[in-house]
Protein backbone atom coordinates (compact mmCIF):
# COMPACT_ATOMS: atom_id res chain seq x y z
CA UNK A 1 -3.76 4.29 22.89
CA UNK A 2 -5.51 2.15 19.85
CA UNK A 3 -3.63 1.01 16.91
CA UNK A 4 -4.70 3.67 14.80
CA UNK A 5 -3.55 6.44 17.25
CA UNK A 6 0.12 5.13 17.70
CA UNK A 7 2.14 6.47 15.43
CA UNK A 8 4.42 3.34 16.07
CA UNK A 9 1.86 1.20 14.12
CA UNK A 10 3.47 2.01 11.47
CA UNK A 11 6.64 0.25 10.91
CA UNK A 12 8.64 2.93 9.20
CA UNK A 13 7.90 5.02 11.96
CA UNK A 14 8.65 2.35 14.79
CA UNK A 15 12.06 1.81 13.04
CA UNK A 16 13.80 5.22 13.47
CA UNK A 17 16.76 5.57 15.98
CA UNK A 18 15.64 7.08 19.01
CA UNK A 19 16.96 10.39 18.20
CA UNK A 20 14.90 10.92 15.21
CA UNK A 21 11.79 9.62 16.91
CA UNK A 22 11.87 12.18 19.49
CA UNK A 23 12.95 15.15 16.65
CA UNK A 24 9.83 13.81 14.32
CA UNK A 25 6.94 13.30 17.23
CA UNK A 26 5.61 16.92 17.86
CA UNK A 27 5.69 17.13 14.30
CA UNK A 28 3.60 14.01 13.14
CA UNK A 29 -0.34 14.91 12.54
CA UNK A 30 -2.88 12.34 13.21
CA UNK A 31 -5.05 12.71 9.90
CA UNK A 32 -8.28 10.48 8.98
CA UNK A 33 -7.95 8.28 5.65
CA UNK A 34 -11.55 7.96 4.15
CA UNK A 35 -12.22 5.07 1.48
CA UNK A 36 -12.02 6.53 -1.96
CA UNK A 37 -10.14 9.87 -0.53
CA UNK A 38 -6.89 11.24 -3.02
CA UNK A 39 -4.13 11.84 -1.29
CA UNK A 40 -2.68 13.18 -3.89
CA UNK A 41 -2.91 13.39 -7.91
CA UNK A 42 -1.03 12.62 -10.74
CA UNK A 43 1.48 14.99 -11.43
CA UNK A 44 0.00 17.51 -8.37
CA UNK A 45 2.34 18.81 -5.85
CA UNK A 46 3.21 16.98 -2.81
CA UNK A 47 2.82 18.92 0.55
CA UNK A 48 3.69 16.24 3.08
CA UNK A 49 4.01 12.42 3.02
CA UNK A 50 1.84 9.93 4.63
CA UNK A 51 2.32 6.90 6.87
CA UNK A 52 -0.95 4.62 7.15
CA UNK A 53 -1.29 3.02 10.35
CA UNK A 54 -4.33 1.00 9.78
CA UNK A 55 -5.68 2.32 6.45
CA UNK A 56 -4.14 1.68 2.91
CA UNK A 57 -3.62 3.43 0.27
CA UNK A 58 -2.82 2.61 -3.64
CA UNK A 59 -0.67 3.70 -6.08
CA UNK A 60 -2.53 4.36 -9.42
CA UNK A 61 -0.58 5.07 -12.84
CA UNK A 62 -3.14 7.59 -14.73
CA UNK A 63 -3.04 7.64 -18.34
CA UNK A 64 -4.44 11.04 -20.85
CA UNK A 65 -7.73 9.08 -21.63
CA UNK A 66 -7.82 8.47 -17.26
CA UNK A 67 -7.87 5.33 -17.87
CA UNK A 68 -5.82 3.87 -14.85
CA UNK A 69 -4.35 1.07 -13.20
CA UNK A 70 -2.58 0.18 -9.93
CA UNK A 71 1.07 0.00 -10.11
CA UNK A 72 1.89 -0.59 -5.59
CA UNK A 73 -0.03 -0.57 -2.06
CA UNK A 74 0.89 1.04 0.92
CA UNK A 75 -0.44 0.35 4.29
CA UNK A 76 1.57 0.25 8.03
CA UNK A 77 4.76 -0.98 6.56
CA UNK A 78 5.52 2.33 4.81
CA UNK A 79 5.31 5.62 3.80
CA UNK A 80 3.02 7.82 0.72
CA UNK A 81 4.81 10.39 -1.16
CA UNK A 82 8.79 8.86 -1.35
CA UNK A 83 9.30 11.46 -4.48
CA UNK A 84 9.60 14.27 -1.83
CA UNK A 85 12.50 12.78 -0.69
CA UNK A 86 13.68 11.17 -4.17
CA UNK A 87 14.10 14.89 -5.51
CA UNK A 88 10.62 15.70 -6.73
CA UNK A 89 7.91 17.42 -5.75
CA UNK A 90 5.57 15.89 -7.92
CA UNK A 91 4.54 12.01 -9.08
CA UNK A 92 3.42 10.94 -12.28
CA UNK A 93 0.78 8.61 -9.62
CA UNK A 94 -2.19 9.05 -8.36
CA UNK A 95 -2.60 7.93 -4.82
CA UNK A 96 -6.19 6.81 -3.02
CA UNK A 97 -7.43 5.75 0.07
CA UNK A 98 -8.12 1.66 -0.65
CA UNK A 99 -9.21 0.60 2.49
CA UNK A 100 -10.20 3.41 5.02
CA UNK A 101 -8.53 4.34 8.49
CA UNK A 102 -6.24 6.34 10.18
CA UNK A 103 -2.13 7.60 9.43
CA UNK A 104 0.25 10.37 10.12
CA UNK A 105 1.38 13.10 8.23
CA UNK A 106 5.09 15.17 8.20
CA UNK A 107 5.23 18.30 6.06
CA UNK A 108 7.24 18.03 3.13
CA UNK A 109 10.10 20.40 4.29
CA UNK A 110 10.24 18.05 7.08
CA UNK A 111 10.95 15.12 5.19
CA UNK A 112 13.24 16.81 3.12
CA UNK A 113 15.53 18.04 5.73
CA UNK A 114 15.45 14.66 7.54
CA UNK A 115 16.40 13.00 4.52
CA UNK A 116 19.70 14.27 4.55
CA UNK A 117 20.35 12.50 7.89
CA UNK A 118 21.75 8.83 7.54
CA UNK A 119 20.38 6.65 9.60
CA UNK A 120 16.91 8.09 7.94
CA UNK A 121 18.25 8.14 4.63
CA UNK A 122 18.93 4.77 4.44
CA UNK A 123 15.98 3.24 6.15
CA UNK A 124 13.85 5.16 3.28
CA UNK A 125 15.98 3.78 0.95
CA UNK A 126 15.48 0.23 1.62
CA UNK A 127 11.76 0.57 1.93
CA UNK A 128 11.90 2.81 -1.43
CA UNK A 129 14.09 -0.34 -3.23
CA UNK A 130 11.09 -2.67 -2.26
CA UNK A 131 8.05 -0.40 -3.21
CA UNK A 132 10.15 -0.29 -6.58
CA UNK A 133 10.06 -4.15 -6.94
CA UNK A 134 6.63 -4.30 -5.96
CA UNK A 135 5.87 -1.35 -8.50
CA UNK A 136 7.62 -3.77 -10.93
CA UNK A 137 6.20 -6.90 -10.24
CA UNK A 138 2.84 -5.57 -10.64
CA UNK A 139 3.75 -4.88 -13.77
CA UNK A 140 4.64 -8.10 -14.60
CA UNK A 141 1.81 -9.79 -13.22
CA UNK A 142 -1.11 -7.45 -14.83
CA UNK A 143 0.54 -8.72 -18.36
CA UNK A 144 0.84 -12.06 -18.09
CA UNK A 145 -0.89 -13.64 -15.24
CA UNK A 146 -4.57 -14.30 -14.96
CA UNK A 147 -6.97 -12.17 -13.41
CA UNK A 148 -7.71 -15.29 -11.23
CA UNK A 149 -3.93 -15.15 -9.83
CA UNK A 150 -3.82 -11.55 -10.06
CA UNK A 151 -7.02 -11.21 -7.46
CA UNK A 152 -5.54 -13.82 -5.47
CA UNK A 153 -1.95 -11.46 -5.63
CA UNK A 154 -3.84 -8.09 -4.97
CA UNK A 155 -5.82 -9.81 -1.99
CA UNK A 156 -2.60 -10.86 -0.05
CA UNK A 157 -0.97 -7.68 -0.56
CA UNK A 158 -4.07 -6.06 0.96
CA UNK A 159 -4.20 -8.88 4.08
CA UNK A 160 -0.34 -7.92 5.01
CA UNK A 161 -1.03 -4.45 5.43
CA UNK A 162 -4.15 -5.53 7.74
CA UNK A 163 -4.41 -5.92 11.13
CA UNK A 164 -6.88 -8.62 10.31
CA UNK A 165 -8.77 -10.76 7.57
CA UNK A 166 -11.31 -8.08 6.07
CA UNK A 167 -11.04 -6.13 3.57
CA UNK A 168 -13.66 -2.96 2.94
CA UNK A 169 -13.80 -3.16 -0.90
CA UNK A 170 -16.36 -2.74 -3.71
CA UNK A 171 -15.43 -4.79 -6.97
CA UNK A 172 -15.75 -1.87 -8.66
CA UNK A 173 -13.11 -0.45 -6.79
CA UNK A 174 -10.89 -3.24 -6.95
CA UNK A 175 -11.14 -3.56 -11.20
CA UNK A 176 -10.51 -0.14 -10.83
CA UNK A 177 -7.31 -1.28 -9.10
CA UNK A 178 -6.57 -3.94 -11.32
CA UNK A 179 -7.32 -2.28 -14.30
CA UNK A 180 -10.50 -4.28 -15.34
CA UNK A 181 -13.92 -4.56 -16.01
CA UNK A 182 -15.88 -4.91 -13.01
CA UNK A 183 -17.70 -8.49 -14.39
CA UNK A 184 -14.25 -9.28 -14.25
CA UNK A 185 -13.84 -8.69 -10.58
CA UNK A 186 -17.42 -10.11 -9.64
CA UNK A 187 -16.27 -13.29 -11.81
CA UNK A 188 -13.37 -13.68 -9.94
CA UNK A 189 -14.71 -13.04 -6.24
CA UNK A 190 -17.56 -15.55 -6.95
CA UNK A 191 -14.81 -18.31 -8.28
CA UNK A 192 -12.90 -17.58 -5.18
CA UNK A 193 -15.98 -17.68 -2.79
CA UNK A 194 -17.11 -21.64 -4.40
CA UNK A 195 -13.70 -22.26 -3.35
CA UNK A 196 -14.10 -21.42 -0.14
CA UNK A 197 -11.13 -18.85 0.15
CA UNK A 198 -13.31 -15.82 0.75
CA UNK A 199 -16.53 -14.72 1.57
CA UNK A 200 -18.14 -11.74 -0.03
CA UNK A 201 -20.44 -9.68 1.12
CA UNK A 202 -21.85 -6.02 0.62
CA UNK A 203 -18.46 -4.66 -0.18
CA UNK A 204 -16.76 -7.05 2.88
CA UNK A 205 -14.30 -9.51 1.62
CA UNK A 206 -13.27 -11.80 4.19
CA UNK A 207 -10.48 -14.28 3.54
CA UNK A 208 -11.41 -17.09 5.00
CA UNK A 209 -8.00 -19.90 3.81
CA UNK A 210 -5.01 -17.48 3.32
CA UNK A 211 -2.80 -20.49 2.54
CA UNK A 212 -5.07 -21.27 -0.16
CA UNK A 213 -5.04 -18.19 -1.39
CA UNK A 214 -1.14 -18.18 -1.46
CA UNK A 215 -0.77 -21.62 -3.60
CA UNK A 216 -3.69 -20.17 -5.89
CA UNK A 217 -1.44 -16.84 -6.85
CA UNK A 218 1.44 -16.73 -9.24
CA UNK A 219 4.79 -16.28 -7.93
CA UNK A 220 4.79 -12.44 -7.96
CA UNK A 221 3.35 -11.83 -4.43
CA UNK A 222 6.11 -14.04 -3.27
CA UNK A 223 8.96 -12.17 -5.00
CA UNK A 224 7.77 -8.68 -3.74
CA UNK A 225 7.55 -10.88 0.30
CA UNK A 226 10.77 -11.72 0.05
CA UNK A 227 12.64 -8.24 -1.33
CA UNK A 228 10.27 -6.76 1.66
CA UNK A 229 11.89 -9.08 4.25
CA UNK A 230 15.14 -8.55 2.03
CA UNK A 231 15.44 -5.34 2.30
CA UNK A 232 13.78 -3.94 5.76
CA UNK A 233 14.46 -4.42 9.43
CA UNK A 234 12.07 -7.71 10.67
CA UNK A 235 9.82 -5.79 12.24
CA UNK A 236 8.83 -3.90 8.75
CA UNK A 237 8.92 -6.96 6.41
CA UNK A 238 4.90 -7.66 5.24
């Protein structure tokens, strides 16, 4: 079984007590995540919630003139669509595919009914406590950090939820991400490509010195690490 099949790839998943395992298996659909597909959008109805095995997906905050930004990213530490179980059945988000591959789906009465179980409830709690922080964090970072340390931030993010050291990315895809003009973006790459931290190349970003890359950021990828590790079993923390 590959990576992408096992449902255990993701960490969420791999984390539940035995019991709930075996209750949620028959139930978990293997779906395909294209680059670029919506999951789900702002303020549309949520019919199940996703867990990414080896694809990732981003959380976008829409605004009336569509303008958007991303506010979190998702990939095989977690799960898509925590307002089913946070008593909604809509987001004010937009969700898209960021980096293409496989997941699992549970319909949303599933979820629901699980939810009121403990051992699940609180294991979706932790993980929704750090998606929070990271939500925040981004925040943070988009207003007062530069786009330099804000690539740098958005790149790491993307290489924990990796199995490896590519990323499938267009720039404009990324300022779309970020919130910026794509010269921006191609600025950016280039400056971190002289460096020698990344090679670019027909939408393939390769990070080639990850611990440069870390002491090139600003200190908001490593507060979201830690409240990960903080807050989930080892085995989830990114």
């Amino acid at each position: 079984m590959s990576l992408s099949d096992n449902p255990k790839t993701n960490q969420l998943l791999a984390a539940l007590p035995d019991a709930e395992w075996q209750r949620w298996l028959p139930q978990l659909e293997l779906v395909q995540m294209p680059l670029g597909q919506v999951v789900y959008e702002s303020g549309g109805m949520l019919s199940h919630v996703y867990f990414p095995t080896t694809a990732i997906v981003s959380l976008l905050y829409v605004m009336e003139n569509g303008a958007s930004a991303e506010i979190a990213v998702v990939g095989h530490e977690g799960v898509v669509g925590i307002s089913l179980f946070m008593g909604g059945e809509s987001t004010p988000s937009r969700a898209v595919v960021q980096s293409a591959g496989q997941g699992f789906r549970l319909k949303a009465q599933v979820i629901k009914e699980e939810f009121k179980r403990a051992p699940v409830l609180h294991l979706l709690l932790r993980y929704t406590q750090a998606l929070i922080t990271q939500m925040a964090q981004t925040a943070v970072c988009n207003r007062h950090h530069s786009l330099d340390q804000q690539l740098c931030r958005w790149l790491l993010l993307s290489l924990d939820r990796l199995q490896g050291n590519q990323l499938v990315m267009t720039q404009e895809l990324i300022a779309n991400m970020l919130g910026v003009r794509r010269e921006g973006v191609t600025e950016g790459a280039l400056n971190l490509q002289k460096s020698g931290l990344i090679s670019y190349s027909r939408g393939r970003i390769t990070v080639l010195d990850r611990p440069g890359l870390e002491k090139r950021t600003c200190e908001c990828y490593a507060v979201v690490k830690k409240e990960y590790d903080r807050l989930l079993p080892e085995k989830l923390a990114v």
